[in-house]
N, C-alpha and C. Protein backbone atom coordinates (compact mmCIF):
# COMPACT_ATOMS: atom_id res chain seq x y z
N UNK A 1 48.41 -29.83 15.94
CA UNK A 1 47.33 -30.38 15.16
C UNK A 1 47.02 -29.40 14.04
N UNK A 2 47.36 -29.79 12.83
CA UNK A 2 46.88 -28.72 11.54
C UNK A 2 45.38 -28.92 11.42
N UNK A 3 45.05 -27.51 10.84
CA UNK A 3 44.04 -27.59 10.35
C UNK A 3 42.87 -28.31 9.63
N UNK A 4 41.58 -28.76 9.50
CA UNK A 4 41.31 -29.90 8.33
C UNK A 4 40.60 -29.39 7.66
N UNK A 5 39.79 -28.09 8.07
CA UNK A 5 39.21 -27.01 6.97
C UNK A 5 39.71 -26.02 6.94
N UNK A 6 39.06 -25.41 5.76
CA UNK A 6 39.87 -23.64 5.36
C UNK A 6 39.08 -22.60 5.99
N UNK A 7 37.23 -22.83 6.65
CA UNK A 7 36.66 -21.54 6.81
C UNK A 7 37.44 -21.24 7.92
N UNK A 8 36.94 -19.90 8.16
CA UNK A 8 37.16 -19.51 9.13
C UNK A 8 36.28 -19.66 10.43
N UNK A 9 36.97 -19.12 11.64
CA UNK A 9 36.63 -19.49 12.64
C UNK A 9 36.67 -21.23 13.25
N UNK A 10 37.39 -22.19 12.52
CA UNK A 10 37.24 -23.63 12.30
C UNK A 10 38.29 -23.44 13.30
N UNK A 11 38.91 -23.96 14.65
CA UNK A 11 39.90 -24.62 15.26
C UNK A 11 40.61 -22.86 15.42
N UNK A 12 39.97 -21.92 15.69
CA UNK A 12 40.79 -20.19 15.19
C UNK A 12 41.13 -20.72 17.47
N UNK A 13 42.89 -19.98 17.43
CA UNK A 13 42.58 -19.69 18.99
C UNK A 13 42.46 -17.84 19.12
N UNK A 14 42.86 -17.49 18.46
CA UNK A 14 42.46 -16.01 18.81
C UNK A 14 42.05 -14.81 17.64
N UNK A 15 41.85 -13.49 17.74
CA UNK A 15 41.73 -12.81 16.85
C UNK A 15 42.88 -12.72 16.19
N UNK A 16 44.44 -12.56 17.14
CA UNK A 16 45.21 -11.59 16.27
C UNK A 16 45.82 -12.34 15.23
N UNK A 17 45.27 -14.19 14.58
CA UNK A 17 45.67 -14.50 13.68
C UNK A 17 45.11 -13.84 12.65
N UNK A 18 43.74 -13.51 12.55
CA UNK A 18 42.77 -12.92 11.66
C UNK A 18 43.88 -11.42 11.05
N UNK A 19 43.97 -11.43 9.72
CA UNK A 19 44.39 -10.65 9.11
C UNK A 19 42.96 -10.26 8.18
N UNK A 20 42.85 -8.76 8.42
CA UNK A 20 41.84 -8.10 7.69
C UNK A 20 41.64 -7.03 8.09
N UNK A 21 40.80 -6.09 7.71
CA UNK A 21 40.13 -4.97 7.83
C UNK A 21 40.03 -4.83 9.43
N UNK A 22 40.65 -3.83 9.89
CA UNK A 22 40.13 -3.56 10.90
C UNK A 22 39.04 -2.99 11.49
N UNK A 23 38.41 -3.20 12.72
CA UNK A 23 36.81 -3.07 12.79
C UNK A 23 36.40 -1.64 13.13
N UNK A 24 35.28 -1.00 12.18
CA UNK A 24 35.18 0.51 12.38
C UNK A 24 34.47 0.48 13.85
N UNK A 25 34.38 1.53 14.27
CA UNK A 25 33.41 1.98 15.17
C UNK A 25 32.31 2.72 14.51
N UNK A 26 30.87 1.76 14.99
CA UNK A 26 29.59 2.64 14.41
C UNK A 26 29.33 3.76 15.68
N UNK A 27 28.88 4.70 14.95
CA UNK A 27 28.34 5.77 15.78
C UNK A 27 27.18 5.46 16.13
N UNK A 28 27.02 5.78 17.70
CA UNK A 28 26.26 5.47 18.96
C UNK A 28 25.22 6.69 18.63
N UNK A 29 23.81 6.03 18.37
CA UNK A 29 22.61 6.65 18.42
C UNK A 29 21.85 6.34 19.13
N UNK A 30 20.86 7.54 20.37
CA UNK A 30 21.09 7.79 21.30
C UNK A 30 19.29 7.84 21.34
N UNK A 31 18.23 7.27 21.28
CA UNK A 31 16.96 7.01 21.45
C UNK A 31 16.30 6.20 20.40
N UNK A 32 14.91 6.02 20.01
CA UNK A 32 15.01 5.49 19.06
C UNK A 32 14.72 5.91 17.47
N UNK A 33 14.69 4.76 16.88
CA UNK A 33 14.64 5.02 15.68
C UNK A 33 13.36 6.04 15.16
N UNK A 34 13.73 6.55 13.96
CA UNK A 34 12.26 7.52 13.62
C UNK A 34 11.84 6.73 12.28
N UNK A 35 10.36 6.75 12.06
CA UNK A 35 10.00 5.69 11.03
C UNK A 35 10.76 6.74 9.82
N UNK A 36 10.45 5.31 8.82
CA UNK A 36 10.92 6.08 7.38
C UNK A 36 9.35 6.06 6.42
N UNK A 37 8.53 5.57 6.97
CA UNK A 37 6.85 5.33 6.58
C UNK A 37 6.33 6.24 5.96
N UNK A 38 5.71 6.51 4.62
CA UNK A 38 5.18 7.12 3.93
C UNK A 38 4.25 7.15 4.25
N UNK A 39 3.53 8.42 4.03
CA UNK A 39 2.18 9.48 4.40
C UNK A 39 1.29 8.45 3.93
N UNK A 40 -0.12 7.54 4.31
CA UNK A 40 -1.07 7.34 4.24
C UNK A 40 -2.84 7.75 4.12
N UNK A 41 -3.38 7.73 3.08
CA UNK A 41 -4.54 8.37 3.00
C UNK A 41 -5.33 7.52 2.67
N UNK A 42 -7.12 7.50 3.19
CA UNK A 42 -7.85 6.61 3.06
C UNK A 42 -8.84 7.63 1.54
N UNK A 43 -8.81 6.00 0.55
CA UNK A 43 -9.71 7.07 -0.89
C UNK A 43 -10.96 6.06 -1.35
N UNK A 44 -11.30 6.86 -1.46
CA UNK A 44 -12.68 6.28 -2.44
C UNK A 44 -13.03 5.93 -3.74
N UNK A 45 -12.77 4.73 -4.61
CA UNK A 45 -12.50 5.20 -5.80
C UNK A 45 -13.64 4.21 -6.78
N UNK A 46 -13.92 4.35 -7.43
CA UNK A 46 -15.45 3.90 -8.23
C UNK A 46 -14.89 2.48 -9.03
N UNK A 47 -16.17 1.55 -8.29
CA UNK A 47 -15.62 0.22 -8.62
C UNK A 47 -15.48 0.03 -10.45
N UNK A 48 -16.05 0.64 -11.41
CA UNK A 48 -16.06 0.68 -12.56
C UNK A 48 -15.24 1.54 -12.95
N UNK A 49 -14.67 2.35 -13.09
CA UNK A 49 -13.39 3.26 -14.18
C UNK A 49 -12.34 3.32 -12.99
N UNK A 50 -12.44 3.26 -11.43
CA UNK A 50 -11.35 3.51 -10.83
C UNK A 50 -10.97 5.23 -10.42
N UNK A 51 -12.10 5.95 -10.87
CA UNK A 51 -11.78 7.33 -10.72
C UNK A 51 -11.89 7.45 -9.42
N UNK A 52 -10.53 8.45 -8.97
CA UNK A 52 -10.90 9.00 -7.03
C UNK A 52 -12.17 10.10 -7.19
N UNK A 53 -12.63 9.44 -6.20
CA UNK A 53 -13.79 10.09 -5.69
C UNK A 53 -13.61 11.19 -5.10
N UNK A 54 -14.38 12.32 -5.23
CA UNK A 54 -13.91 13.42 -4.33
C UNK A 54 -14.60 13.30 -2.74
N UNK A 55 -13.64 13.93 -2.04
CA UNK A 55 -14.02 13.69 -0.15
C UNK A 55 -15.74 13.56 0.13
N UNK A 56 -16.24 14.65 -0.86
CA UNK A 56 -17.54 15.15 -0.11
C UNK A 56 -18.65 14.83 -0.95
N UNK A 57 -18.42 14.00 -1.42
CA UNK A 57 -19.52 13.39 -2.67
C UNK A 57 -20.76 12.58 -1.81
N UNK A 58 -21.83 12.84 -1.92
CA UNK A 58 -23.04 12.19 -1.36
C UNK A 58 -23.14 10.40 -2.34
N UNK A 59 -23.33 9.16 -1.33
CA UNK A 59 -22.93 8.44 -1.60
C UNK A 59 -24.71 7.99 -2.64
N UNK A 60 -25.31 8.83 -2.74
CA UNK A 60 -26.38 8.95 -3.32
C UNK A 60 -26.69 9.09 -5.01
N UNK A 61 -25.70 9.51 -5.60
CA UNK A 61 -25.16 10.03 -6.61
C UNK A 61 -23.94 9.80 -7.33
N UNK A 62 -24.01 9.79 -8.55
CA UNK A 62 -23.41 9.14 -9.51
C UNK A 62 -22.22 9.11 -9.93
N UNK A 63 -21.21 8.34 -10.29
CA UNK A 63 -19.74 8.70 -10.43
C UNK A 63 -19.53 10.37 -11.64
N UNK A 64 -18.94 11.04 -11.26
CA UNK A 64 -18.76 12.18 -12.28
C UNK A 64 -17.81 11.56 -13.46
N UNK A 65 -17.07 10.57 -13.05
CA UNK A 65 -16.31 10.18 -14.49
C UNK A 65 -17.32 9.37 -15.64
N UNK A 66 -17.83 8.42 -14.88
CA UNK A 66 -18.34 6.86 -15.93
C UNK A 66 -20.14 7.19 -15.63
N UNK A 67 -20.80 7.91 -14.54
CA UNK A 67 -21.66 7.52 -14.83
C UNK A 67 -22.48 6.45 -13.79
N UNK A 68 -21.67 5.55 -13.17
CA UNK A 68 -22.21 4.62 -12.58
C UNK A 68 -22.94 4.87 -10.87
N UNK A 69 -23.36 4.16 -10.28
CA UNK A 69 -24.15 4.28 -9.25
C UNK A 69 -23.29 4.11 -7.90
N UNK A 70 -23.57 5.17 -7.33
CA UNK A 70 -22.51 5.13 -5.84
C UNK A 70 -23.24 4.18 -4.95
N UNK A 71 -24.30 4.13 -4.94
CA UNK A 71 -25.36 3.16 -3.85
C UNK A 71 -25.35 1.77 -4.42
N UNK A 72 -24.80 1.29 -4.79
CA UNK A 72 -24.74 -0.01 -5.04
C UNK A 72 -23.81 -1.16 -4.40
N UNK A 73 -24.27 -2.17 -5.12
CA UNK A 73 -23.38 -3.44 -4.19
C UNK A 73 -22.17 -3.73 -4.99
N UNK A 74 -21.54 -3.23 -6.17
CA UNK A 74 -20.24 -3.24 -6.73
C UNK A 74 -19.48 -2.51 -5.53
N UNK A 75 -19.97 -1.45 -5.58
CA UNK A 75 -19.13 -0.08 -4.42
C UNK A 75 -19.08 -0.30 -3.04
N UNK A 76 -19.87 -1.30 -2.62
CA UNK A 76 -19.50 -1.19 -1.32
C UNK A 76 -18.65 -2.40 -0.41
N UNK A 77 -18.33 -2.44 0.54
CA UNK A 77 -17.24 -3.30 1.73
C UNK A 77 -17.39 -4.25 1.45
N UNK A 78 -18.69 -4.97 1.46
CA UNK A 78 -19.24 -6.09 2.15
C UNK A 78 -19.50 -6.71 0.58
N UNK A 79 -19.22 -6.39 -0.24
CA UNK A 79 -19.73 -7.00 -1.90
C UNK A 79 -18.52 -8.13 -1.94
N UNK A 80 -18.79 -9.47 -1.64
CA UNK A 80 -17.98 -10.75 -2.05
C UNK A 80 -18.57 -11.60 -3.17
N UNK A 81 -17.84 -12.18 -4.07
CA UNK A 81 -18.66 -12.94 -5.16
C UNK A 81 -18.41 -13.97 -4.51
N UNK A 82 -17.70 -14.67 -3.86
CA UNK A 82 -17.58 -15.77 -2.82
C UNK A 82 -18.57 -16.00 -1.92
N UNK A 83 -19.64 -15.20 -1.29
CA UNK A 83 -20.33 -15.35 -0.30
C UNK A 83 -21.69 -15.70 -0.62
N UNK A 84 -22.40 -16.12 0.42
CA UNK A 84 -23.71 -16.53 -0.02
C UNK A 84 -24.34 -14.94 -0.19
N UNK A 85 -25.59 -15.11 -1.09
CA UNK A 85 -25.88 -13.65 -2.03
C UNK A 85 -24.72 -12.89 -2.37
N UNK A 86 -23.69 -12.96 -2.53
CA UNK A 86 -22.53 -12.38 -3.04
C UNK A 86 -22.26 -11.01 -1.92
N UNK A 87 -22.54 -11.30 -0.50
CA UNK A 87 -22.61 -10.02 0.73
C UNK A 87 -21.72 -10.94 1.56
N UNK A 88 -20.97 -10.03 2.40
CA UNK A 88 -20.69 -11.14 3.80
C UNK A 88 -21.62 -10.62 4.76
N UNK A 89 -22.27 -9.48 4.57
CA UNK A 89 -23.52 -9.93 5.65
C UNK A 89 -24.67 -10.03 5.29
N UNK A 90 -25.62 -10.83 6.57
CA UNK A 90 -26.71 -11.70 6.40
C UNK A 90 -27.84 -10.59 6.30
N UNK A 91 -27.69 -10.47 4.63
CA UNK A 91 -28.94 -10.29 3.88
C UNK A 91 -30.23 -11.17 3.66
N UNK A 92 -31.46 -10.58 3.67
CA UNK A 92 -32.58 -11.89 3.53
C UNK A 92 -32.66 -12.31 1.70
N UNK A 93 -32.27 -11.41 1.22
CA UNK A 93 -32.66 -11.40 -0.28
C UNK A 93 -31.58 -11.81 -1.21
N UNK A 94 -31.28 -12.25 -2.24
CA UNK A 94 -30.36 -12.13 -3.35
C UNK A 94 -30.25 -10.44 -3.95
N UNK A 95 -29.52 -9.73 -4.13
CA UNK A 95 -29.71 -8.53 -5.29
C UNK A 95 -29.67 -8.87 -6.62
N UNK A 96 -30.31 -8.84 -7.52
CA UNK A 96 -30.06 -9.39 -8.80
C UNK A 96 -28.64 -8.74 -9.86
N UNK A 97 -29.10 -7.26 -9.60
CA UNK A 97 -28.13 -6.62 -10.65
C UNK A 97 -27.38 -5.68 -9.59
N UNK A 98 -25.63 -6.04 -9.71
CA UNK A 98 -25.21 -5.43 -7.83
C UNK A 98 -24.50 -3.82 -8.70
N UNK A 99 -24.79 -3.29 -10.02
CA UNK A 99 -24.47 -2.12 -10.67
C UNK A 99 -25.50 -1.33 -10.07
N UNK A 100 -26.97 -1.44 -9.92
CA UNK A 100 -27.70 -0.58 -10.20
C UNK A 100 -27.95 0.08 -8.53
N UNK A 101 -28.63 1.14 -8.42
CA UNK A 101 -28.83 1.46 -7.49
C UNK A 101 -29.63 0.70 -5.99
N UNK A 102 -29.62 0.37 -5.27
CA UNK A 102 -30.58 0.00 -4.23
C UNK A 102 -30.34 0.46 -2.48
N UNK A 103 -31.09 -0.01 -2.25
CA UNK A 103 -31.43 0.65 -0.91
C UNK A 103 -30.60 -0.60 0.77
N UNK A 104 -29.80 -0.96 0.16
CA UNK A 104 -29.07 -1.79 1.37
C UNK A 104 -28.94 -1.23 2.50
N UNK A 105 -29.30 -1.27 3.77
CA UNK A 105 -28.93 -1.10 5.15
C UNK A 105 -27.69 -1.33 5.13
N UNK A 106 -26.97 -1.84 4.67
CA UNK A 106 -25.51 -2.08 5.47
C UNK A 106 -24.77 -1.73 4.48
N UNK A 107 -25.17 -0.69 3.25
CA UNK A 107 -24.05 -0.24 2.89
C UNK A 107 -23.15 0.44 3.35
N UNK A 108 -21.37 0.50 3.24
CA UNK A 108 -20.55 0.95 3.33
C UNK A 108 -19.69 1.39 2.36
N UNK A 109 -19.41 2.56 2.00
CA UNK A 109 -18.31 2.22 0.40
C UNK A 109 -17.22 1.84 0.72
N UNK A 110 -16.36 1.44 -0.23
CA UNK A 110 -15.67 0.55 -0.53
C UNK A 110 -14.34 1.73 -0.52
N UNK A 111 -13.01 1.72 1.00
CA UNK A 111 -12.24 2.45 0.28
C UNK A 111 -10.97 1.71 0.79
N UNK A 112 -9.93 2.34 0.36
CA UNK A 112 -9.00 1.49 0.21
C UNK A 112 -7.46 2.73 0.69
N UNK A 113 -6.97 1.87 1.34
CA UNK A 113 -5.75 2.94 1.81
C UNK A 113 -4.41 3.37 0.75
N UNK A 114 -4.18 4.09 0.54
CA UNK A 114 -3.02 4.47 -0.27
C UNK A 114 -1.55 5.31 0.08
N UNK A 115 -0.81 5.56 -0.44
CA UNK A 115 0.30 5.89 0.14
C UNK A 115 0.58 7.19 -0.59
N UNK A 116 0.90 8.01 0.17
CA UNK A 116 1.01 9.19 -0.92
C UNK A 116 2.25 9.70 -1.13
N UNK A 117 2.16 10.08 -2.10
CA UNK A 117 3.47 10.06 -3.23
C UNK A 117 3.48 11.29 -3.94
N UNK A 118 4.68 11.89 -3.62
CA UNK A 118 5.20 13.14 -3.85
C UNK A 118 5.00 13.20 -5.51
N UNK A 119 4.00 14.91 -5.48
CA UNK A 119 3.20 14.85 -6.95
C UNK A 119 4.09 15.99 -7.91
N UNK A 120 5.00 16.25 -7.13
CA UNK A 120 6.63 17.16 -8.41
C UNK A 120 7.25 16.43 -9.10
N UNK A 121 6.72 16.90 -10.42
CA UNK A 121 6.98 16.13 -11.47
C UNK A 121 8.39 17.29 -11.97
N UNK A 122 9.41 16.86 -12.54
CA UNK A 122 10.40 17.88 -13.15
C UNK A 122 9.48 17.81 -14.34
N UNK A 123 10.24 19.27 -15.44
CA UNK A 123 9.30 20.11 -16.38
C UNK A 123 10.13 19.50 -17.93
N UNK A 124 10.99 18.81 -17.24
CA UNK A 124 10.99 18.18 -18.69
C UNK A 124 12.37 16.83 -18.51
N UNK A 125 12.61 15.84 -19.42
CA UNK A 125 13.51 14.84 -19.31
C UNK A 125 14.66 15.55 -19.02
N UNK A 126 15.24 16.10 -19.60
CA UNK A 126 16.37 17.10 -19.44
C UNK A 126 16.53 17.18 -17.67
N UNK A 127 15.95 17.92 -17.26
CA UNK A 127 15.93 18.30 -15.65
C UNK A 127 15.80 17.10 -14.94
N UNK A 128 15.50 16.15 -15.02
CA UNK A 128 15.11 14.60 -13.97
C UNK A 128 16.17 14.70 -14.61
N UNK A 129 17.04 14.06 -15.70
CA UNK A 129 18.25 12.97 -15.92
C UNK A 129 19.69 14.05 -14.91
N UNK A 130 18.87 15.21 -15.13
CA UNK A 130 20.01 16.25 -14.23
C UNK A 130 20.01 16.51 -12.62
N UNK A 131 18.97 15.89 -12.49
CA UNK A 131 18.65 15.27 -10.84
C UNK A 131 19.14 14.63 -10.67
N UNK A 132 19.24 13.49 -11.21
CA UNK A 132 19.94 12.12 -10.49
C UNK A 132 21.37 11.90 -10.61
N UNK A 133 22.37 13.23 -10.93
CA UNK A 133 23.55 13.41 -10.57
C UNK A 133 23.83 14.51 -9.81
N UNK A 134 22.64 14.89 -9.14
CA UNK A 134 22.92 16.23 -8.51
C UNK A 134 23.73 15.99 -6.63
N UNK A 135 24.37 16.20 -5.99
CA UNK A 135 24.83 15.96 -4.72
C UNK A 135 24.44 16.64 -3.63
């Protein structure tokens, strides 16, 4: 009975028709895998210019870049423009202006996880284009 298709494996009775590459052996590794996951850090960074916040800044006080208000409802977790009073939690009040400072019980600031990323910069184009042929 001939064939009626060309792939392979179609009507095959054994390997040793298969002409090709013969099959390597992978090397046998012996527990498990180790992540390849980049370093993670949790940052703080000001809902208006985006500047990182430094660790130990009292959330009382004012961005050192722009100026703006750390106690407010821009800066913190729970600030949704989707939600009723623009909070997901059950506030009794509306806030009118969510820039300015106020006194919320349930503030939290607002931070956000990041990945950290190797900060060696080469000292000039010259040296990087001479990296990326180096072995």
């Amino acid at each position: 009975m001939g064939r009626k298709y060309k792939q392979q494996g179609y009507m095959d009775s054994g390997s040793e028709e298969r002409g090709g590459r013969p099959q390597q052996k992978k090397p046998e590794t012996f527990g498990p895998r180790t992540p390849t996951m980049p370093g993670q850090r949790s940052v703080w960074r000001c809902a208006s210019c985006a500047a990182l916040l430094p660790a130990g800044i009292d959330q009382q006080e004012k961005c050192p870049n722009c100026g703006a208000e750390l106690h407010s409802c821009r800066q913190c977790t729970f600030f949704d423009t989707a939600s009723r009073f623009e909070c997901t939690k059950p506030i009794t009040a509306r806030i009118p202006k969510k820039e300015v400072r106020n006194e919320c019980s349930f503030f939290a600031p607002r931070t956000t996880i990041e990945r950290e990323t190797s900060s060696s910069k080469p000292l000039d184009a010259r040296a990087a284009f001479e990296n990326l042929f180096k072995k």
